[in-house]
Protein backbone atom coordinates (compact mmCIF):
# COMPACT_ATOMS: atom_id res chain seq x y z
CA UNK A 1 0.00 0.00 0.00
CA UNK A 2 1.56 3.52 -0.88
CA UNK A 3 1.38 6.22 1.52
CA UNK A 4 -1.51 8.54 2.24
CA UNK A 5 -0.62 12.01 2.91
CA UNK A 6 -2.85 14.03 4.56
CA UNK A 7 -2.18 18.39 3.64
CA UNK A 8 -4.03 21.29 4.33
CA UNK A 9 -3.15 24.62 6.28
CA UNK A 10 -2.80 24.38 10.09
CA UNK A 11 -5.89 23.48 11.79
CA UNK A 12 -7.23 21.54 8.93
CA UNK A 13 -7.90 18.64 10.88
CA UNK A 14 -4.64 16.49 9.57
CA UNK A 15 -3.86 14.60 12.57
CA UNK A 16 -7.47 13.89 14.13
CA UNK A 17 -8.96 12.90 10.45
CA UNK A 18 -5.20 10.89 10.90
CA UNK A 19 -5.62 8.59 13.11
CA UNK A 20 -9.69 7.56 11.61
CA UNK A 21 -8.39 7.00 8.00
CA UNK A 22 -5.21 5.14 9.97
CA UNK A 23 -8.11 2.75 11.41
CA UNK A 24 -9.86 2.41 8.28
CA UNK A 25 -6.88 1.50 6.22
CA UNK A 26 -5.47 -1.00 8.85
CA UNK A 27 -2.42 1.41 8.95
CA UNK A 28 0.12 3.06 11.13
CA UNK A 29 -0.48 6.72 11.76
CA UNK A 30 2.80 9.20 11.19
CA UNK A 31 2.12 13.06 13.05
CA UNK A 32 5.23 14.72 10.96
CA UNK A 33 5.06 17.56 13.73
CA UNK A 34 5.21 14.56 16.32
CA UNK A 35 7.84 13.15 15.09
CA UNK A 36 9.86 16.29 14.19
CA UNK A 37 9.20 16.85 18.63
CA UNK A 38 10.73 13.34 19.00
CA UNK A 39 13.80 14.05 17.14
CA UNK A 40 14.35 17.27 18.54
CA UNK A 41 13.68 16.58 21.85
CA UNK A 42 11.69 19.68 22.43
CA UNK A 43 8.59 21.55 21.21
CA UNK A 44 7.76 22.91 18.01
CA UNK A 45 7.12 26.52 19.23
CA UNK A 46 10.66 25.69 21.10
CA UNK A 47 12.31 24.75 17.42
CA UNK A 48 10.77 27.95 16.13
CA UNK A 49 11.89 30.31 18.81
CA UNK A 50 16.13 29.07 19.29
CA UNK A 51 16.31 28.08 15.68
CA UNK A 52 13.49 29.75 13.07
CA UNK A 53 11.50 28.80 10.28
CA UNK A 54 14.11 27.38 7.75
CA UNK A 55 15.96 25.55 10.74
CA UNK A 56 11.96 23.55 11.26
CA UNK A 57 11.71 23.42 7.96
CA UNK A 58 15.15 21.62 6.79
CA UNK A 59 14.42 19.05 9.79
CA UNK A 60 10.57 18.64 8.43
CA UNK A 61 12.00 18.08 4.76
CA UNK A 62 14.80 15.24 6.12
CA UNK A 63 12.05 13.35 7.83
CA UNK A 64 9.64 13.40 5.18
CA UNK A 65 12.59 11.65 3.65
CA UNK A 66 12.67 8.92 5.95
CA UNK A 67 9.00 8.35 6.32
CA UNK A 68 8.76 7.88 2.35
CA UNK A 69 11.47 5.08 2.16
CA UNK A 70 7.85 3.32 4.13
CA UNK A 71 4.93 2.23 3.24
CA UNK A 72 1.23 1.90 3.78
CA UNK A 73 1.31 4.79 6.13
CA UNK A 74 -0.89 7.35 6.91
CA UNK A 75 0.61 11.15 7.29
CA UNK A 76 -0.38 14.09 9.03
CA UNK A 77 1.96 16.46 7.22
CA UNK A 78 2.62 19.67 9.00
CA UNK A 79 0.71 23.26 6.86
CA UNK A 80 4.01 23.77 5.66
CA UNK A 81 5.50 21.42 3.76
CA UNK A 82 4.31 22.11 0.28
CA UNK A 83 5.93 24.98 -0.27
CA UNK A 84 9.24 22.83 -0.34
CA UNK A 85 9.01 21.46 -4.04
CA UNK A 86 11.16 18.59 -3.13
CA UNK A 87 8.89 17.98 -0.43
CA UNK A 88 6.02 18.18 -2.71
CA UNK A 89 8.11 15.86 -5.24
CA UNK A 90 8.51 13.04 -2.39
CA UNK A 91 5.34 13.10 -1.45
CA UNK A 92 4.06 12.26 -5.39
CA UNK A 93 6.50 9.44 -5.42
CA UNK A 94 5.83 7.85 -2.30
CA UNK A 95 2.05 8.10 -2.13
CA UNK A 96 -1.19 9.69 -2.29
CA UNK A 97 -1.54 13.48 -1.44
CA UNK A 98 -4.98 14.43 -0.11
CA UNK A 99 -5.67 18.16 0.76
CA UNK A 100 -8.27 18.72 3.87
CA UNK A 101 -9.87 21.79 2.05
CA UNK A 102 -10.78 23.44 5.45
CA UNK A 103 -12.27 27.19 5.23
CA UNK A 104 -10.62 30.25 6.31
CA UNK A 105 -13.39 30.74 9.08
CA UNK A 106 -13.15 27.43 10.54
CA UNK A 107 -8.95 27.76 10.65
CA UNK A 108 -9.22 30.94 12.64
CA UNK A 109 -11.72 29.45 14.89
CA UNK A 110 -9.46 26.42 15.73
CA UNK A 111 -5.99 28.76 15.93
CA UNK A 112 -7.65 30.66 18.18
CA UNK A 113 -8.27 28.07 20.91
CA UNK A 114 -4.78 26.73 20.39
CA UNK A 115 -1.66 27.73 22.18
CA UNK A 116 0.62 25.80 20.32
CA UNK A 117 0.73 26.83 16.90
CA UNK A 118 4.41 29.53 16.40
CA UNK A 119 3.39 30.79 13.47
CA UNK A 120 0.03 32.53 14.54
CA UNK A 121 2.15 33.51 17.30
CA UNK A 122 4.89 34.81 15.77
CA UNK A 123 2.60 36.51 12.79
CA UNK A 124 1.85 40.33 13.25
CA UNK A 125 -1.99 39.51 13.17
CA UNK A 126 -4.29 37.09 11.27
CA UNK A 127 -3.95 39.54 8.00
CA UNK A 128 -0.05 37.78 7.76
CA UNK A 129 -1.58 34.30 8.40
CA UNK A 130 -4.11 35.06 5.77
CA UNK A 131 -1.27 36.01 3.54
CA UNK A 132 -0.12 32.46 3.99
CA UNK A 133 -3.01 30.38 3.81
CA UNK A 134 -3.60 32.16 0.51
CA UNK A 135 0.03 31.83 -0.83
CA UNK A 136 0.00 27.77 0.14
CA UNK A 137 -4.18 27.36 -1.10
CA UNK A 138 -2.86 27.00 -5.17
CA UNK A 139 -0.31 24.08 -3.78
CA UNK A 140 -2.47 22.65 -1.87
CA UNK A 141 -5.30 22.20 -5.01
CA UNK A 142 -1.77 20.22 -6.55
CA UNK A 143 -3.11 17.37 -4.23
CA UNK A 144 -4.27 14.13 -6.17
CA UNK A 145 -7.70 14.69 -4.37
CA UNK A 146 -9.20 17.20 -2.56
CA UNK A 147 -11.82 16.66 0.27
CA UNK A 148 -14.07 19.64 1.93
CA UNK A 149 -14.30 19.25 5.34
CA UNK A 150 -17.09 21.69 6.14
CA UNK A 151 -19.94 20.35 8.36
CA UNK A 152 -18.61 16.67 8.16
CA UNK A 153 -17.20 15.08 11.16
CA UNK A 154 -13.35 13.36 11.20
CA UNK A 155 -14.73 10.24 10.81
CA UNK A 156 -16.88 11.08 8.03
CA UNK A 157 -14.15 12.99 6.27
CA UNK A 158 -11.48 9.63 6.75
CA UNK A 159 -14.41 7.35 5.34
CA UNK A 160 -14.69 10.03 2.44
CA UNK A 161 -11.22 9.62 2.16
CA UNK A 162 -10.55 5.54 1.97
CA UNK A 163 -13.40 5.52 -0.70
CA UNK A 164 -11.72 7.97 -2.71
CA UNK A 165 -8.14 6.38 -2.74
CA UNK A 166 -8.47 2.45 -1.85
CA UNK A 167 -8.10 1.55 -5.06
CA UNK A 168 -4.86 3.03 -5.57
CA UNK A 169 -3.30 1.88 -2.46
């Protein structure tokens, strides 16, 4: 079974509509963000604050790496990583990209009861956020599918999912 790789901005819903598709596929679940903690031994917001974007970023792209050399995984990749177009190349090869098309609304409403996300932090208001979302949104739509996640629950968005891709994994 290839990979299935879960993208979409932060606050999509990548690692709770994760670990459903995970259960439907029979699969392991990979949280890149979780793992990227493990290696580092230390937060993500930490990473961000002693080291900066393009330090996280560099470690994100080198684990990708290792998690496509697997397969039949599912991936909750962090917001991020398509704007690396290696990144976006490894992810092709290894597997099936799926973007959690998750509106602007519903992001802002999820950042703002989360304390752990360094970009929103580190942003000079939601107006450089929205800047972001809107400069990722056309690399995103590269995805081999796209799934709307308005008004569905995780599990109904991870059994949207498995019918769209189970014949190609």
């Amino acid at each position: 079974m290839k990979n299935i790789y879960l993208v979409g901005f932060m606050g999509a819903g990548k690692s709770t509509i994760g670990v459903e598709l995970a259960a439907l596929c029979v699969s392991d679940f990979n949280d890149l963000d979780e793992l990227i903690v493990q290696e580092q031994g230390r937060s993500i917001n930490d990473i961000f604050a002693a080291e900066g974007e393009d330090y996280f970023r560099n470690v994100e792209s080198k684990i990708l790496v290792q998690i496509a050399n697997n397969k039949s995984l599912v991936v909750a990749t962090g917001g991020g990583i398509i704007e690396r177009e290696r990144n976006r190349d490894m992810i092709s090869q290894s597997g099936i990209s799926v973007f959690l098309d998750t509106d602007w609304d519903t992001i802002v409403s999820r950042l703002e009861q989360s304390n752990n996300r360094p970009l929103v932090a580190k942003e000079n208001g939601w107006d450089t956020v929205k800047k972001r979302f809107d400069r990722r949104l056309p690399l995103y739509r590269e995805s081999d599918y796209t799934v709307l996640t308005k008004n569905k629950s995780p599990k109904e968005i991870a059994t949207e999912i498995y019918h769209l891709v189970k014949d190609r994994i």
